[in-house]
Each structure stands twice: as structure tokens, then as C-alpha cells.
C-alpha atoms as a PDB file:
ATOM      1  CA  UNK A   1      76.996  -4.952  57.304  1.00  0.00           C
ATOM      2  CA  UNK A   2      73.978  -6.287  55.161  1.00  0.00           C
ATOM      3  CA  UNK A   3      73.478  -4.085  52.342  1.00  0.00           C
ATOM      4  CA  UNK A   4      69.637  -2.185  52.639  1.00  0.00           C
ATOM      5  CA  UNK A   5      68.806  -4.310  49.160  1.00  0.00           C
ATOM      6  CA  UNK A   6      69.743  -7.320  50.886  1.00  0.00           C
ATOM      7  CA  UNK A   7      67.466  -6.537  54.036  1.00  0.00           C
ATOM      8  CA  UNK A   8      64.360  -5.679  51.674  1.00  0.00           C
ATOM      9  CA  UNK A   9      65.041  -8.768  49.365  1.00  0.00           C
ATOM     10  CA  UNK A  10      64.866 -10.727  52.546  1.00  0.00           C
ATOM     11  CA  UNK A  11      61.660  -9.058  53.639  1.00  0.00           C
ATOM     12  CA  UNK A  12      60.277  -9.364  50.514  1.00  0.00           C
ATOM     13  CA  UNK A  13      61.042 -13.168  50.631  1.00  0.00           C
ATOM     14  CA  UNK A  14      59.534 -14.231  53.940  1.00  0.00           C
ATOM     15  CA  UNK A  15      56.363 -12.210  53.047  1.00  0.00           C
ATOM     16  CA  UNK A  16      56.043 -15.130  50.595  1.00  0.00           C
ATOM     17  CA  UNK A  17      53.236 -18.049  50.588  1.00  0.00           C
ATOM     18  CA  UNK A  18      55.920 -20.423  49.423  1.00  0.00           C
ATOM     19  CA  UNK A  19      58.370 -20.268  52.120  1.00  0.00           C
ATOM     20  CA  UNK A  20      59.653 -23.237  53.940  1.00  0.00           C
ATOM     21  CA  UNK A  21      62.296 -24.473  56.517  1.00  0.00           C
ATOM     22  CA  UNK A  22      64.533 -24.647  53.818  1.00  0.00           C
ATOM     23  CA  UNK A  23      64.182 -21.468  52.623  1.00  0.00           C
ATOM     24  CA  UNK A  24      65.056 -19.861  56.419  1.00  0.00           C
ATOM     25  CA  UNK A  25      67.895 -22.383  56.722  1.00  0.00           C
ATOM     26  CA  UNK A  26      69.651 -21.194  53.082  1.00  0.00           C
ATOM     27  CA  UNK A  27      68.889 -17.314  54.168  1.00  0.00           C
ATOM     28  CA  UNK A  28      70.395 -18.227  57.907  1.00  0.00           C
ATOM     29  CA  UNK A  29      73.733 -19.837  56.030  1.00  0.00           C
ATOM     30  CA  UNK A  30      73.794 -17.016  53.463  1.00  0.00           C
ATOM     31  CA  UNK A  31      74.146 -14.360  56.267  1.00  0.00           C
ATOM     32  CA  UNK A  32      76.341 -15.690  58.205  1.00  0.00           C
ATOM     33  CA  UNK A  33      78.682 -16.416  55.408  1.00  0.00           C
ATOM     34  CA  UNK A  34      78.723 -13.028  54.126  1.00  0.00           C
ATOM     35  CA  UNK A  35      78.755 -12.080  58.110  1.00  0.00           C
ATOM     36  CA  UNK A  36      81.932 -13.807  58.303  1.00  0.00           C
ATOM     37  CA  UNK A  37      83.593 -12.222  54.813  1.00  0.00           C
ATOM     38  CA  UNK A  38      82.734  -8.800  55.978  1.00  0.00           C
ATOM     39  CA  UNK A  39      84.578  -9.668  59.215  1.00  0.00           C
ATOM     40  CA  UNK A  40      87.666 -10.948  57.307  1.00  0.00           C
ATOM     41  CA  UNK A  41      87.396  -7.793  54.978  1.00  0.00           C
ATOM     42  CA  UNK A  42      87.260  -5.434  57.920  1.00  0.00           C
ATOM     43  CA  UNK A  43      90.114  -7.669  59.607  1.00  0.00           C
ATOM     44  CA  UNK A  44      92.078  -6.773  56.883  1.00  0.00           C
ATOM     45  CA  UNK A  45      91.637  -2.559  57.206  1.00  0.00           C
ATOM     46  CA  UNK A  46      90.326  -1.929  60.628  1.00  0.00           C
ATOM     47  CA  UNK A  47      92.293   0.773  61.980  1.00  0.00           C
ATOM     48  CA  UNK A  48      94.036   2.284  58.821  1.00  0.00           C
ATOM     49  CA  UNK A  49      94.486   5.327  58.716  1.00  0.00           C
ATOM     50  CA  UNK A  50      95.928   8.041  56.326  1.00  0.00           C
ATOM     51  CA  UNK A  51      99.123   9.982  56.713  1.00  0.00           C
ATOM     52  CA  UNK A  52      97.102  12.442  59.103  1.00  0.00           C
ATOM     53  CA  UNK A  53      95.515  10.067  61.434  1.00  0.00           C
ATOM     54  CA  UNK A  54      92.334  10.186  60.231  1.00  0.00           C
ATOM     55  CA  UNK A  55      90.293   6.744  59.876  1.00  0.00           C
ATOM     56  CA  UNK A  56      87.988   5.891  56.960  1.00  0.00           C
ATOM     57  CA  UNK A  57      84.644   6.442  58.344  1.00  0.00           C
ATOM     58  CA  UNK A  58      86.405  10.130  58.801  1.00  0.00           C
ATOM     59  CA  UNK A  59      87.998  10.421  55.355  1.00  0.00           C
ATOM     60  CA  UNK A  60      84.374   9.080  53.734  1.00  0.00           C
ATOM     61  CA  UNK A  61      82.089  11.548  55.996  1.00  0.00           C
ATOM     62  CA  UNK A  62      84.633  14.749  55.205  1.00  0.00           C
ATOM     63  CA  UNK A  63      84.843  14.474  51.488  1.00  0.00           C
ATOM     64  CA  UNK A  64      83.790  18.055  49.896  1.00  0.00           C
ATOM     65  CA  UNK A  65      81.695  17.995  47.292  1.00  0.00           C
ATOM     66  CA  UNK A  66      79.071  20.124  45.276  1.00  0.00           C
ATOM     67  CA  UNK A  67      75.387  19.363  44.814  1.00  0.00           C
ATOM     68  CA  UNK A  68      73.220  17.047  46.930  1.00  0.00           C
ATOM     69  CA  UNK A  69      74.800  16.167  50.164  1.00  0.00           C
ATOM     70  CA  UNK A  70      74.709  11.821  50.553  1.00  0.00           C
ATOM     71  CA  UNK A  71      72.040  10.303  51.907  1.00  0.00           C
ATOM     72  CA  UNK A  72      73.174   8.324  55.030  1.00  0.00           C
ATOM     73  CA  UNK A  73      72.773   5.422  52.738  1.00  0.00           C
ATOM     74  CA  UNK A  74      74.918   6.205  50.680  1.00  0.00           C
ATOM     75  CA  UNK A  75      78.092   6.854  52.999  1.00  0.00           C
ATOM     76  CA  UNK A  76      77.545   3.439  53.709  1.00  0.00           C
ATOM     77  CA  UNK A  77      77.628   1.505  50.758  1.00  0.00           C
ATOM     78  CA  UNK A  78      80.280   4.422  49.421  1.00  0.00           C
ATOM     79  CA  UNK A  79      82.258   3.051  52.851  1.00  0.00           C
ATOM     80  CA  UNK A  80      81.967  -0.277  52.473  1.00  0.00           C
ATOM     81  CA  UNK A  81      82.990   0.137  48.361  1.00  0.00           C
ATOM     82  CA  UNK A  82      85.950   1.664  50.318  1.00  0.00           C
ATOM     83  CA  UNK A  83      87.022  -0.908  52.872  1.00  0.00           C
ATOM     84  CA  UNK A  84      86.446  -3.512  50.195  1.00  0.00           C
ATOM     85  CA  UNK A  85      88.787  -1.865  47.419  1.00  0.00           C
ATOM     86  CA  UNK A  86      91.617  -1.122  50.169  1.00  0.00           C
ATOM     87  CA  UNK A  87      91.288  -4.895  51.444  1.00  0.00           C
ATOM     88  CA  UNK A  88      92.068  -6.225  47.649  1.00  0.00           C
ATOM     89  CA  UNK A  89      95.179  -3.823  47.837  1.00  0.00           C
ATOM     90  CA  UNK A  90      96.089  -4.484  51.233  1.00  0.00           C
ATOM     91  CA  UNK A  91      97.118  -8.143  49.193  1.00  0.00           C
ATOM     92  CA  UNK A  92      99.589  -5.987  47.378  1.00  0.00           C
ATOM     93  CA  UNK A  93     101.450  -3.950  50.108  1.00  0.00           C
ATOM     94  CA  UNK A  94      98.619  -0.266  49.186  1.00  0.00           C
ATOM     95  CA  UNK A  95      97.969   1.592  52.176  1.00  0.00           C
ATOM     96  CA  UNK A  96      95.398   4.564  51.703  1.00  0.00           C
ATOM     97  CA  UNK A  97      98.143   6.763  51.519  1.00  0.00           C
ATOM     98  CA  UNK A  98      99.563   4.887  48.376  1.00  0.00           C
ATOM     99  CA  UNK A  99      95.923   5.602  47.117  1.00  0.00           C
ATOM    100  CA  UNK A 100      96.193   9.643  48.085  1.00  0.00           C
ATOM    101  CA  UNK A 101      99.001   9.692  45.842  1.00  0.00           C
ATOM    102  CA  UNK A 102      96.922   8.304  42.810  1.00  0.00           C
ATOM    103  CA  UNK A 103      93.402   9.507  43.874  1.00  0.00           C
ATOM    104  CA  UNK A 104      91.197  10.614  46.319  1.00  0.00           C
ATOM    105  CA  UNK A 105      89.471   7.293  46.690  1.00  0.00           C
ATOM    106  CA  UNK A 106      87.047   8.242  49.722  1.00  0.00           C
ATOM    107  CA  UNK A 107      86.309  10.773  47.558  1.00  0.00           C
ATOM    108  CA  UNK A 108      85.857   8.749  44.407  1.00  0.00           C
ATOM    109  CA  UNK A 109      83.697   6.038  46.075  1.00  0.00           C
ATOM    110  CA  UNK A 110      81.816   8.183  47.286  1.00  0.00           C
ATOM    111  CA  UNK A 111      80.980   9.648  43.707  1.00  0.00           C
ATOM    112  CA  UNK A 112      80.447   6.292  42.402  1.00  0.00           C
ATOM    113  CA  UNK A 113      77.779   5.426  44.795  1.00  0.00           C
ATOM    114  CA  UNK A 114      76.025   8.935  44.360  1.00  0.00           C
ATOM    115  CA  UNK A 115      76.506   8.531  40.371  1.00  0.00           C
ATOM    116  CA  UNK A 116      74.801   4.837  40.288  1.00  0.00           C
ATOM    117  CA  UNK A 117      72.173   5.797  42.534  1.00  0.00           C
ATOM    118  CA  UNK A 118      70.866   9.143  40.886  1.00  0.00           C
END
């Protein structure tokens, strides 16, 4: 998924007087590369689940927490965080149930984005 800031730097781009062929052609490459990461990232954790079943869209959307709930937003970039720091462990044999035992990392990513964003 292309991040909301990506999206808006884009629009704010082809609003521009100065853009050209080559400026749709490097946006058009620059999509589809990070089009084709994100598919190799969610290769890499589609279907894992925790020691209960539940997916990561489920662990991210039933963390309980005080305060403001997330903005729909921010479940998003606080999922993709996750799927992107369970990838780089997948390298090392960590399953999100090698993360429970640590660290409530739905949970944590989820704070992260909230924290940075408020």
C-alpha cells in the first residue's frame, strides 16, 4: 500500500507548472518498484498467524489501549510498521509468537505510530 504522504506528495507534484514526461515516467517506475517490495514483504508474512489463530490485521485492530482510539490511518501505517518488522525477522527463523514472548508488538507498533503522530 502507498503510504497517505506518498499519495499527497504525488498530488502535490503533478499540480506543478514544471512537470514533464519525465517526471510521470520516474513517479510510474517509483510505484511500481515499491508496488513490487510491498508484494515481496507481504509474500514473506501473509497468512501468519499467532499461537491463537488470529491474523495481523486482527492482532493490530484488537490491541487495548487507553486514550484516543486510532484513526483508521493510523492502523495502517501501525500495520504495515508490523508486517515490515516481522518480514526482517522472518530472515531469522521469528514468528509473531517468538515476538509475544518478548513484546506485544501489534501492540507496540501501534503506540509508535500514535506517539509520532500526536
Amino acid at each position: 500500500m502507498i503510504s497517505r504522504a506518498r499519495i499527497h506528495q504525488i498530488r502535490a507534484e503533478s499540480e506543478s507548472e514544471h512537470r514533464t514526461h519525465e517526471w510521470a515516467d520516474r513517479v510510474i517506475d517509483e510505484l511500481l518498484t515499491e508496488a513490487e517490495t510491498r508484494d515481496a514483504v507481504d509474500f514473506a508474512v501473509r497468512g501468519m498467524t499467532d499461537s491463537k489463530g488470529r491474523n495481523l490485521a486482527q492482532r493490530i485492530t484488537t490491541v487495548q489501549r487507553h486514550g484516543t482510539p486510532p484513526t483508521a490511518a493510523e492502523l495502517d501505517e501501525a500495520y504495515d510498521l508490523l508486517v515490515l518488522i516481522l518480514a526482517a525477522g522472518a530472515k531469522y527463523g521469528l514468528t509473531l509468537d517468538d515476538w509475544d514472548g518478548v513484546d506485544d508488538l501489534p501492540g507496540t507498533c501501534r503506540d509508535l505510530i500514535h506517539h509520532k503522530r500526536h
